[in-house]
Each structure stands twice: as structure tokens, then as C-alpha cells.
N, C-alpha and C. Protein backbone atom coordinates (compact mmCIF):
# COMPACT_ATOMS: atom_id res chain seq x y z
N UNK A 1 0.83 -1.18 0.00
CA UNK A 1 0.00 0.00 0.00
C UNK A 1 0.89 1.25 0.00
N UNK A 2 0.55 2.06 -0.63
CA UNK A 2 1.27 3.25 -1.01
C UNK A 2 0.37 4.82 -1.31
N UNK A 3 1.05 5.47 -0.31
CA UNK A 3 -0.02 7.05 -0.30
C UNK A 3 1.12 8.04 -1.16
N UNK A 4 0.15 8.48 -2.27
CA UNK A 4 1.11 9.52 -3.04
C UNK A 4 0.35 10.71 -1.88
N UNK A 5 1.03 11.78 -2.11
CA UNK A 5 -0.10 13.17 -1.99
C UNK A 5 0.58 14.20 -3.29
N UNK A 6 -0.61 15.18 -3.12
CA UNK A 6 0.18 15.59 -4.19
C UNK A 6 -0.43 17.51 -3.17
N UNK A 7 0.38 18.18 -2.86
CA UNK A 7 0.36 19.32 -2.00
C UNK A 7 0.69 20.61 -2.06
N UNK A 8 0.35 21.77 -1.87
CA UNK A 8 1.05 23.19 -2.33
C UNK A 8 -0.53 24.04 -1.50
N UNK A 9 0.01 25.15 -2.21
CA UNK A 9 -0.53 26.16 -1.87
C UNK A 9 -1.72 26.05 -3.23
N UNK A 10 -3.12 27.06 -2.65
CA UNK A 10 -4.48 27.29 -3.84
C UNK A 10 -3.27 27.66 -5.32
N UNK A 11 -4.30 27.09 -6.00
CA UNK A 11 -3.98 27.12 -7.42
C UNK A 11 -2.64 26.97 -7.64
N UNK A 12 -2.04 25.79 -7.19
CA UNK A 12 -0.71 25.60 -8.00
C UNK A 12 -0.52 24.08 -8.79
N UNK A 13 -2.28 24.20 -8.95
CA UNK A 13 -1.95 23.04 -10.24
C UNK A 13 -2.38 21.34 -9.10
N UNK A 14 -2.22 21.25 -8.24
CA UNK A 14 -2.80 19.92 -7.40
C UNK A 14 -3.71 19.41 -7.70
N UNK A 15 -5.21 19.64 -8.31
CA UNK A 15 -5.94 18.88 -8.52
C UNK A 15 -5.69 18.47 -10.16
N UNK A 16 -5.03 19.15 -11.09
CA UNK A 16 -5.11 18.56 -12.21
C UNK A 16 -3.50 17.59 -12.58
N UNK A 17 -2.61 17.88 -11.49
CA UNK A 17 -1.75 16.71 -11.85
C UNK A 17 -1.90 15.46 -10.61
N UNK A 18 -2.79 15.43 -9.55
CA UNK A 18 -3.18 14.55 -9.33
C UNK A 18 -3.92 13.63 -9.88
N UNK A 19 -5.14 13.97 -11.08
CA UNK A 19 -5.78 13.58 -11.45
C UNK A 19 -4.91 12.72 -12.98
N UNK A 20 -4.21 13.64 -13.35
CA UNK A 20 -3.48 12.75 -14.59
C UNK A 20 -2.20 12.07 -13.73
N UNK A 21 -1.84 12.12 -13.15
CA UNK A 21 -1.41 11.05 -12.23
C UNK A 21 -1.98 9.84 -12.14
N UNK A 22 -2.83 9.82 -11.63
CA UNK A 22 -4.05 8.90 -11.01
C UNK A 22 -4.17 8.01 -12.49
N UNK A 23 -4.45 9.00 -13.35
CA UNK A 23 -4.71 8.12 -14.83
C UNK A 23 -3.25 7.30 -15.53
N UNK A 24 -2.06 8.21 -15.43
CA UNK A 24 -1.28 7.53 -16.68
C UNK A 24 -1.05 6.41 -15.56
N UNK A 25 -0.91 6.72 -14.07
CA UNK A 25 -0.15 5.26 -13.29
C UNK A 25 -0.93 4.41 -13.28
N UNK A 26 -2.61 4.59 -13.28
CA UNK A 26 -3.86 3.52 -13.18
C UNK A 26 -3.64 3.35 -11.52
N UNK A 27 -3.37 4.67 -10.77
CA UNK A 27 -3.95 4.31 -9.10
C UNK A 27 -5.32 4.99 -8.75
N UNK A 28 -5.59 4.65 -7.68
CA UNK A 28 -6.92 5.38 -7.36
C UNK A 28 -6.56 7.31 -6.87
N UNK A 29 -8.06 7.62 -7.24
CA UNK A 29 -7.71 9.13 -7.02
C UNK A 29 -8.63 9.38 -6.22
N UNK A 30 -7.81 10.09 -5.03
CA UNK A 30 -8.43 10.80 -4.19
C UNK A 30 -9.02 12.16 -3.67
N UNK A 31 -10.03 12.37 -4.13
CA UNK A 31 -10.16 14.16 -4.09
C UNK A 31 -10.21 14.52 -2.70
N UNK A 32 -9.85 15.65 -2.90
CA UNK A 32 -9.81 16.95 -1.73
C UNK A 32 -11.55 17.20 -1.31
N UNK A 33 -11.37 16.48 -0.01
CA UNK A 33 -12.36 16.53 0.44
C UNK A 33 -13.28 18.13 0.95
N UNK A 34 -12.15 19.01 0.97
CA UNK A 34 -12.98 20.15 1.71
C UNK A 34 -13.49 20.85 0.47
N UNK A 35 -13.17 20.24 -1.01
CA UNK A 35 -13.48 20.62 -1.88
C UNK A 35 -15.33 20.37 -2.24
N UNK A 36 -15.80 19.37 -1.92
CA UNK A 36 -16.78 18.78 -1.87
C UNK A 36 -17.68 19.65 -0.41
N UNK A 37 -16.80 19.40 0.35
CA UNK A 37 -17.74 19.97 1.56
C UNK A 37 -18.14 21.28 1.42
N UNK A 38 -17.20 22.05 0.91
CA UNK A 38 -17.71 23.43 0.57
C UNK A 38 -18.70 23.70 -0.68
N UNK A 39 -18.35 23.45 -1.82
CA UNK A 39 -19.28 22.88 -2.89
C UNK A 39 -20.95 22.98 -2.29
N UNK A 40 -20.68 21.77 -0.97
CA UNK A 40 -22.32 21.01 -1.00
C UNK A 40 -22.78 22.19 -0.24
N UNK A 41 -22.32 23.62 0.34
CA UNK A 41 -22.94 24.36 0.98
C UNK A 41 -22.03 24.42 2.52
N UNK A 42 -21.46 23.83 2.87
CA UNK A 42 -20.31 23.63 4.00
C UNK A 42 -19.55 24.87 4.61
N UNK A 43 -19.57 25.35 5.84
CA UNK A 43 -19.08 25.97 6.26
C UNK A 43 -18.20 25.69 7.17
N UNK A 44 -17.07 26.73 7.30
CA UNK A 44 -15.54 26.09 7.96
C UNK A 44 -15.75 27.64 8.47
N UNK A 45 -15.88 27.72 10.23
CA UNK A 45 -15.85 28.40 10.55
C UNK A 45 -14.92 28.54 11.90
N UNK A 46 -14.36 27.36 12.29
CA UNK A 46 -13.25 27.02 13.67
C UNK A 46 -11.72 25.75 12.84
N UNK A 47 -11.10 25.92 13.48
CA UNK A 47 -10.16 24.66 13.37
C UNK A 47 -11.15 23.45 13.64
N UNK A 48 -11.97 22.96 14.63
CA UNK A 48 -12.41 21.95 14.41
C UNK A 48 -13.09 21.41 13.61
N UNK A 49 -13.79 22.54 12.72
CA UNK A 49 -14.21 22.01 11.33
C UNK A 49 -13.34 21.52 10.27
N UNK A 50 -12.29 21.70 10.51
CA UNK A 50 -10.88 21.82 10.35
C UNK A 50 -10.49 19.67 10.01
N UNK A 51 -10.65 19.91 11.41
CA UNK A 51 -10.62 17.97 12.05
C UNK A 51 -11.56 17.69 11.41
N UNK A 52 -12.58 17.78 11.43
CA UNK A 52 -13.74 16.83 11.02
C UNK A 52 -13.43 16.71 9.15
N UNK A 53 -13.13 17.65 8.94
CA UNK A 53 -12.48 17.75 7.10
C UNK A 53 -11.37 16.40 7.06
N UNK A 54 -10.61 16.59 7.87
CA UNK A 54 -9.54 16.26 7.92
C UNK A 54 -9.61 14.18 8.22
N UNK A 55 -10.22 14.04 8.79
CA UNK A 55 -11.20 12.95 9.33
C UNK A 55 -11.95 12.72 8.01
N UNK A 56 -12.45 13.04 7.20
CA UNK A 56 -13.09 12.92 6.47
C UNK A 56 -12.27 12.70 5.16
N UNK A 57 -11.69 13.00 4.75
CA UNK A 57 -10.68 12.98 4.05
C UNK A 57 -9.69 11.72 4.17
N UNK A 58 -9.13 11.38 5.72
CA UNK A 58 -8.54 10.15 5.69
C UNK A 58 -9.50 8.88 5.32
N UNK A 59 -10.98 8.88 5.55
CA UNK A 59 -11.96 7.93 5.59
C UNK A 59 -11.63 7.76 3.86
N UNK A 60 -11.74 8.81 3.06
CA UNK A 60 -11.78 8.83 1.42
C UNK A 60 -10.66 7.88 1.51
N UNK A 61 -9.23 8.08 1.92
CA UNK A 61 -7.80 8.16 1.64
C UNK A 61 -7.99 6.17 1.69
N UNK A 62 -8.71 6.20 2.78
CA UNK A 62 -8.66 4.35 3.59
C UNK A 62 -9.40 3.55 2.58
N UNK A 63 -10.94 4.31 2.08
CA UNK A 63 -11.87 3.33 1.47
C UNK A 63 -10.95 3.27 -0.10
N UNK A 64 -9.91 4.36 -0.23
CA UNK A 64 -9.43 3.79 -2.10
C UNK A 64 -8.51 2.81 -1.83
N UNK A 65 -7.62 3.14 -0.71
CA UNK A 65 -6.91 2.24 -0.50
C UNK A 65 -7.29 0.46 -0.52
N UNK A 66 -8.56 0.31 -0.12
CA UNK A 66 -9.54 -0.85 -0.11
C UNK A 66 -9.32 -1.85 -1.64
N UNK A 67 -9.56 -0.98 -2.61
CA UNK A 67 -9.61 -0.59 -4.21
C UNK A 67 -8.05 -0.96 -4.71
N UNK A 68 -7.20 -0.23 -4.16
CA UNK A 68 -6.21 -0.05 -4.78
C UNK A 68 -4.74 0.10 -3.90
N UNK A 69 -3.51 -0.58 -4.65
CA UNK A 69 -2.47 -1.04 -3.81
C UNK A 69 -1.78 0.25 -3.58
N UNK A 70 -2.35 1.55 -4.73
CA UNK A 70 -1.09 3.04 -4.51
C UNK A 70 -2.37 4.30 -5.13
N UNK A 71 -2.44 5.39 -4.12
CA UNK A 71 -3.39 5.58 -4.34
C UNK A 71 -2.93 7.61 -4.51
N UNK A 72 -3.30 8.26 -5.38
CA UNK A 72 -2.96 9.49 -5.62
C UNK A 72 -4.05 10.64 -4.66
N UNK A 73 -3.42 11.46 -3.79
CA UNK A 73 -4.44 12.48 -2.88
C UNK A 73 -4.41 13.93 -3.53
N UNK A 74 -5.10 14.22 -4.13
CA UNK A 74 -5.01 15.41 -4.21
C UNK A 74 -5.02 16.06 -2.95
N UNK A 75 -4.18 16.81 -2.21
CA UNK A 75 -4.19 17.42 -1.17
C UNK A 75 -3.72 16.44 -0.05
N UNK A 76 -3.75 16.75 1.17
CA UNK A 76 -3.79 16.22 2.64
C UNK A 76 -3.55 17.36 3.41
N UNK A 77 -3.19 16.47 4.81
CA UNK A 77 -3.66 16.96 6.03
C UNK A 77 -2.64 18.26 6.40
N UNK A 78 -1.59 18.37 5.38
CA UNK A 78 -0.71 19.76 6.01
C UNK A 78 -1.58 20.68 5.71
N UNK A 79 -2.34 20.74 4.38
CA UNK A 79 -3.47 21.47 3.47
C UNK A 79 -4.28 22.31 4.90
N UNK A 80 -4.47 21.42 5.37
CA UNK A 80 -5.54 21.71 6.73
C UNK A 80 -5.18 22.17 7.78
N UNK A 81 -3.81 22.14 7.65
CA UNK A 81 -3.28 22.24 9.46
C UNK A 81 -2.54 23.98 8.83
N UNK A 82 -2.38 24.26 7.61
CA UNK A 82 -2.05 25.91 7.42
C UNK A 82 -3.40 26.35 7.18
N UNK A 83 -3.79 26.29 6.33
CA UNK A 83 -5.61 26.42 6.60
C UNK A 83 -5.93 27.02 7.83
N UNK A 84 -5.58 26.04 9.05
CA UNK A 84 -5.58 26.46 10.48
C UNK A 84 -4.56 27.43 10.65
N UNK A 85 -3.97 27.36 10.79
CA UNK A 85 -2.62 28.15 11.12
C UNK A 85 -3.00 29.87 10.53
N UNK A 86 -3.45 29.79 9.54
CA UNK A 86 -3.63 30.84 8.88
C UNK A 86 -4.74 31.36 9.45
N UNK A 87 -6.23 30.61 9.44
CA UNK A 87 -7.22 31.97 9.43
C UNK A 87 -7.89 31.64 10.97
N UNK A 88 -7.60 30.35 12.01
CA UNK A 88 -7.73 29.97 13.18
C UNK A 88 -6.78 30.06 14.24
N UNK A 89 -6.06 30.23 14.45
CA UNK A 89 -4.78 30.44 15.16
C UNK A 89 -5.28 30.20 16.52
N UNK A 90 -4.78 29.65 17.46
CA UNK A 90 -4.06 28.41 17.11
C UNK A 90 -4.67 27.10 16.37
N UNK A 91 -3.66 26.40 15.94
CA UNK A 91 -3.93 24.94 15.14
C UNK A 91 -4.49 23.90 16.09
N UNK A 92 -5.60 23.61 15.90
CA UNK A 92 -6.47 22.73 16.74
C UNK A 92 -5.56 21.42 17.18
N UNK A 93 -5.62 21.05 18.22
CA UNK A 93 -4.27 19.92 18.53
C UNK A 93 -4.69 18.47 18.28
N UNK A 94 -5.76 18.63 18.26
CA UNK A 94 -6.23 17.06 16.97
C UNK A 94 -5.78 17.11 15.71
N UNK A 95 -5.66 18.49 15.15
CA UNK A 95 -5.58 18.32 13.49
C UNK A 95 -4.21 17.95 13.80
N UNK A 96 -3.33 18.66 14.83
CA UNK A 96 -1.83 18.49 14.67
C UNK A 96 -1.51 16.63 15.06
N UNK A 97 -2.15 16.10 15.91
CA UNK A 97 -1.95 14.70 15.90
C UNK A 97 -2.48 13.84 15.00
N UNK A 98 -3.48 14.49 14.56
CA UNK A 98 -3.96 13.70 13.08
C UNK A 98 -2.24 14.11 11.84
N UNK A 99 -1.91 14.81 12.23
CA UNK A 99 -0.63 15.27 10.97
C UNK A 99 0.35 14.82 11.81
N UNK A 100 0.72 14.28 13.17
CA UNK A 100 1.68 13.44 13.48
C UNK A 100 1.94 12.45 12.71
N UNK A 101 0.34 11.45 13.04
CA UNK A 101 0.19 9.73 12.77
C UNK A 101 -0.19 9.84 11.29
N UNK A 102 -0.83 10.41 10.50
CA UNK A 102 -1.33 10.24 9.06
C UNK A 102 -0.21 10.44 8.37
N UNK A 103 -0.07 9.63 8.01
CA UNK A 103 1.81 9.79 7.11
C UNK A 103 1.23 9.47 5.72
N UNK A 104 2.05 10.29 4.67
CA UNK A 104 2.35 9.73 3.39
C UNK A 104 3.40 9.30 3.00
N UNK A 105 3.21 8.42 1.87
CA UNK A 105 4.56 7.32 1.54
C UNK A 105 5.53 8.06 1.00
N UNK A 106 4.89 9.26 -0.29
CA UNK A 106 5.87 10.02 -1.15
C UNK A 106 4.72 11.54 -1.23
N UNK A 107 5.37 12.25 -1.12
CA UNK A 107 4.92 13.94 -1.37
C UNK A 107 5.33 14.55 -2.27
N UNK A 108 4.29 15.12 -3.41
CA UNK A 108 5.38 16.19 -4.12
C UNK A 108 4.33 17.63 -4.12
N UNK A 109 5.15 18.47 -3.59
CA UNK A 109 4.89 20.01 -2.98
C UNK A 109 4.69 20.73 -4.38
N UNK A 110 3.77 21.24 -4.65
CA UNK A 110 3.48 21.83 -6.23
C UNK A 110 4.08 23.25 -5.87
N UNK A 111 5.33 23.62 -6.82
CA UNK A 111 5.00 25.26 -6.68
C UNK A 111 4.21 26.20 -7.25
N UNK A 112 3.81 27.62 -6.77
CA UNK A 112 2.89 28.02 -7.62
C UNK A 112 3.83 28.89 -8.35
N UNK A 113 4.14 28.55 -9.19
CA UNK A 113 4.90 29.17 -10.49
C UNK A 113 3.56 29.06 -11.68
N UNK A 114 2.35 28.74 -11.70
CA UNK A 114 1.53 28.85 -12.95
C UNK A 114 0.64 30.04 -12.13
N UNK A 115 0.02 30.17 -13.51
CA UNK A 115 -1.27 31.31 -13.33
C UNK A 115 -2.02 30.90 -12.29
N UNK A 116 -2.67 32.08 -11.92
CA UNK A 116 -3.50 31.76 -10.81
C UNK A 116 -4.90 31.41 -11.46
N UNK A 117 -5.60 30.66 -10.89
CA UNK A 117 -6.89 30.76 -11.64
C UNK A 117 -7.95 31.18 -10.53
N UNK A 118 -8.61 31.50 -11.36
CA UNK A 118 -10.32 32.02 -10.13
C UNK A 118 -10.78 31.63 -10.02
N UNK A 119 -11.09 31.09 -8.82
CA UNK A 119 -12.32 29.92 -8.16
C UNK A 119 -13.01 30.45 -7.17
N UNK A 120 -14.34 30.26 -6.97
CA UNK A 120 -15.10 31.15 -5.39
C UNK A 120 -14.67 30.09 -4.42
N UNK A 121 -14.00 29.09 -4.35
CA UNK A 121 -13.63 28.59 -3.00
C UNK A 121 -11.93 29.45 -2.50
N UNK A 122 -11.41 29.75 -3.64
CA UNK A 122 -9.98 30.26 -3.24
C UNK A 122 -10.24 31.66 -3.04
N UNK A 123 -8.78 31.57 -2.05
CA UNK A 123 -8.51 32.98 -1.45
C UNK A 123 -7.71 33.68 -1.42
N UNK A 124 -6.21 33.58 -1.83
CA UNK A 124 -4.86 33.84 -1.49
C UNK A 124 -4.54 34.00 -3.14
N UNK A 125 -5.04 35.21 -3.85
CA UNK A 125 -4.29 35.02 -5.63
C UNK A 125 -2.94 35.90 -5.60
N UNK A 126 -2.75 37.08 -3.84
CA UNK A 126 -1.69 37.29 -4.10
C UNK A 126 -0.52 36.76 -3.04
N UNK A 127 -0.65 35.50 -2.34
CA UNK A 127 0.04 35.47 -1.30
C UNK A 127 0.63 33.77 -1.19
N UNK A 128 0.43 33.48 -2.72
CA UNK A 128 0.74 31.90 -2.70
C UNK A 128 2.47 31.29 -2.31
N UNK A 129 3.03 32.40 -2.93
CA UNK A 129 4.55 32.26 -2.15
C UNK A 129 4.95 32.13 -1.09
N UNK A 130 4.23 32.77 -0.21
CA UNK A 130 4.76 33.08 1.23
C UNK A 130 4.23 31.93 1.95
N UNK A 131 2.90 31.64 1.29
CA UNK A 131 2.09 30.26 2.05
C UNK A 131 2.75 28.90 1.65
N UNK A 132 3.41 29.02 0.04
CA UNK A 132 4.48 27.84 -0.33
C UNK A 132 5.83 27.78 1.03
N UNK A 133 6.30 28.59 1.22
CA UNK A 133 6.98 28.66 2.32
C UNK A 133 6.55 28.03 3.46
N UNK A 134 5.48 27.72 3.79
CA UNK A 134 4.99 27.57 4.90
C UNK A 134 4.86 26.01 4.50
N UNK A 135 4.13 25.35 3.99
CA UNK A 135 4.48 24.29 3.64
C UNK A 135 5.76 23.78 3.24
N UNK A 136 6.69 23.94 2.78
CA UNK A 136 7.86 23.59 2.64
C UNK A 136 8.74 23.75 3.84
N UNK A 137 8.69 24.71 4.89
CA UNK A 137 8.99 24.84 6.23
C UNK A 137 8.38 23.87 7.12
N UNK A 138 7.09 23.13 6.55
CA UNK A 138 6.66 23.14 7.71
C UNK A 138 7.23 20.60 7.05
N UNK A 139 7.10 20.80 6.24
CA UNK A 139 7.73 19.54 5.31
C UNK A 139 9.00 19.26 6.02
N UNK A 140 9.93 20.54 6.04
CA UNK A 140 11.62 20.27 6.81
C UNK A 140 11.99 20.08 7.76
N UNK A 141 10.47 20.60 8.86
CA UNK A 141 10.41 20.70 10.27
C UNK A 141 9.98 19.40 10.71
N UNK A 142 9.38 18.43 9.91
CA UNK A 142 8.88 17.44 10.79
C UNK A 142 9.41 16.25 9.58
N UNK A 143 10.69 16.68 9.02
CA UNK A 143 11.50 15.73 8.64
C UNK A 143 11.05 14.73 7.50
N UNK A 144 9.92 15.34 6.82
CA UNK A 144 9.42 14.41 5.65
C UNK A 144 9.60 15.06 4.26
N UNK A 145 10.29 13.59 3.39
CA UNK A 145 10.86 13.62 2.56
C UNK A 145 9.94 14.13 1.08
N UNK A 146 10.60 14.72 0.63
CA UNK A 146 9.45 15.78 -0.14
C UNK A 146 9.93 16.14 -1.60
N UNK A 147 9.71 15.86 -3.20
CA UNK A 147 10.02 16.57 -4.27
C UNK A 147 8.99 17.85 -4.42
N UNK A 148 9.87 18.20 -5.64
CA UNK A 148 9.19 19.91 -6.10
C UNK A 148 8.66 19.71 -6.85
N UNK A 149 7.80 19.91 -7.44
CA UNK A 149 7.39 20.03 -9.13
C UNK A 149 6.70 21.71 -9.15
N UNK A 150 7.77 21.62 -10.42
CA UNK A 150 8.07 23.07 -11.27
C UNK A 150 7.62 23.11 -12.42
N UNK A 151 7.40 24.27 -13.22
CA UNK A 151 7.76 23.94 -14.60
C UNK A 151 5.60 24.98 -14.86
N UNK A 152 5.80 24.35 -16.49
CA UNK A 152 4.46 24.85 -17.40
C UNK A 152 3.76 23.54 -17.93
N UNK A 153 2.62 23.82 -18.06
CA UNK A 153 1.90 23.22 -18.59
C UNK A 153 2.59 21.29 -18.57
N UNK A 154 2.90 20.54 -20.15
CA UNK A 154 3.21 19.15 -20.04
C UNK A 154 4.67 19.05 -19.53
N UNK A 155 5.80 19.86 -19.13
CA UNK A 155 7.06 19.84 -18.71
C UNK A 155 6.56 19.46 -17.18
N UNK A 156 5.44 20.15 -16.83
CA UNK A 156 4.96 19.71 -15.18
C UNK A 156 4.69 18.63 -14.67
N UNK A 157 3.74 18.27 -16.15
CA UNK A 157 3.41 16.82 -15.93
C UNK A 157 4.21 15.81 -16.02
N UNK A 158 5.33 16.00 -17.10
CA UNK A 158 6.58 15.28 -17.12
C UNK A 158 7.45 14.79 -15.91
N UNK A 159 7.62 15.95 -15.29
CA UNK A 159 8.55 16.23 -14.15
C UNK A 159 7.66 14.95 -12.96
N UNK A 160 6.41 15.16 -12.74
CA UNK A 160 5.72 14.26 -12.19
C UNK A 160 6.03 13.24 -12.21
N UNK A 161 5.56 12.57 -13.54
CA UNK A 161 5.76 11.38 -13.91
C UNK A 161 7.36 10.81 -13.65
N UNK A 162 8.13 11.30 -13.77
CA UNK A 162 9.62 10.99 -13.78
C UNK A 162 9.70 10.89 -12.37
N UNK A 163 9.54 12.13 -11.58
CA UNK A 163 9.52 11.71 -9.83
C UNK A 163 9.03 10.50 -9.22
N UNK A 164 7.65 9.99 -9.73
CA UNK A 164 6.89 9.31 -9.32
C UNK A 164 7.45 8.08 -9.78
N UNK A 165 7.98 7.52 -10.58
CA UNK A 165 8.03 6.75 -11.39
C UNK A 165 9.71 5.99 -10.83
N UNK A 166 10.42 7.27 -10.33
CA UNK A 166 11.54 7.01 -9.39
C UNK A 166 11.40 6.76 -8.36
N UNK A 167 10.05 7.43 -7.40
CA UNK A 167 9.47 6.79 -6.14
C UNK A 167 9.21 5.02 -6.01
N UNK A 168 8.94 4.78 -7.58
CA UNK A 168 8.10 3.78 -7.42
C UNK A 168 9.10 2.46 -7.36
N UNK A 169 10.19 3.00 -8.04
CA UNK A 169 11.25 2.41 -8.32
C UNK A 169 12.19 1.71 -7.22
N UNK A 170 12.33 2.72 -6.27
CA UNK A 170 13.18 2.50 -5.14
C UNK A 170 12.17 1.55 -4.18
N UNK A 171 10.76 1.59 -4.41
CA UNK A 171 10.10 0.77 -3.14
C UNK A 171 10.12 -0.48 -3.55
């Protein structure tokens, strides 16, 4: 069993190279659950809505795993715990022990080097750098092993595939 994630800051491309991920390797794909929750009308108004996302999301992460031996996340639980950090302060100390024990196998941190795009769930079109920082700080701080993916358009997807494909290699 094997957990990709695929992670960054709003709009740096995570849900669409998770998803062609998911396809050229033939693993299961896992969407971003707070994506759905908000969608259906969902409001996130504490860190503990925070957990319950977050909880909800590993339940997705477990039932593909069921399905499938390596399974692609768009997003996870760091997603949630700056989320917190950012507009809840302090970080609810469940989400942070849920981001102790919920481990992924391989991570790759998207930078936002592409356009931003406009979505009514996103928020941050001028502050995606500083929040990439924060994830990548927060990746070094608790010692998990992490690629970049850079680049435009199919060079991105390339770069993916080649990472992943070297992940897959060494296990």
C-alpha cells in the first residue's frame, strides 16, 4: 500500500496533476475533500471544522486504499493544518496529531509558479509564495521527505511522472 499526496498552496496546479497522475499510473484518485464539503454548501468556521475535514478525508484516503495497492491524494492533512494556522490560530491539537500519525509514503509540494486561476472557493491570488513557504517549512520541520514540481503546462506533468516513477522504483 502506497499514499502519493500531491500538495502546495491554492492554485498551483494539485488537482489537475493529481488527477493525470491517477490516470497515466492507473492508481486510485483521491479528491480533496474540503473541496466537496464546501461545494455542497459547508461551512468552515473554527479549526475543528478543520478535524472533522480532515477525518473525512482520511476515511476517502482508507476506502481507495480498499480498491487499490497506490493511491494518488489530491491534497492532505498539512493542506488543513495551514488552513488552520492561517485563518484559526491556534492549530487545533487534533488536526496536529492527526498530521503526526497520518503519514504519506511520497509527497510532491506543487510550486505556484503557474497562473493563478479564479475559483469562489480560493482565497490567497496574491500570497501563494509566502504560504508555499509555509508548507515547505513546515515539510523540513517534521523531517518528511518531499520533491518539487516546477515547470508549465506538459514539462509539469513530465517532471511528475519521472519523480513518481523514481518513487516507485526505489520501493
Amino acid at each position: 500500500m502506497r499514499k502519493i499526496s500531491i500538495t502546495g498552496p491554492e492554485s498551483s496546479g494539485k488537482t489537475t496533476l493529481a488527477l493525470e497522475m491517477a490516470r497515466f499510473f492507473s492508481f486510485a484518485y483521491v479528491p480533496e475533500f474540503s473541496r466537496e464539503f464546501l461545494r455542497s454548501g459547508g461551512k468552515i468556521s473554527s479549526g475543528k471544522d478543520l478535524v472533522s475535514i480532515a477525518k473525512n478525508q482520511i476515511e476517502s484516503e482508507n476506502r481507495a486504499m480498499q480498491t487499490s495497492d497506490t493511491i494518488i491524494c489530491d491534497t492532505d492533512i498539512l493542506v488543513l493544518k495551514i488552513w488552520n494556522q492561517e485563518r484559526f490560530m491556534p492549530v487545533h491539537p487534533a488536526l496536529k496529531a492527526l498530521l503526526k500519525h497520518h503519514n504519506y509514503d511520497y509527497i510532491l509540494l506543487c510550486v505556484p509558479d503557474i497562473l493563478w486561476e479564479p475559483d469562489p472557493l480560493r482565497e490567497n491570488p496574491t500570497d501563494r509564495e509566502r504560504l508555499f513557504d509555509l508548507y515547505e517549512k513546515n515539510l523540513h520541520e517534521n523531517h518528511i521527505q518531499f520533491d518539487l514540481i516546477t515547470g508549465q503546462g506538459p514539462s509539469r506533468s513530465e517532471l511528475a511522472k519521472k519523480l513518481i516513477s523514481r518513487y516507485l522504483q526505489r520501493d
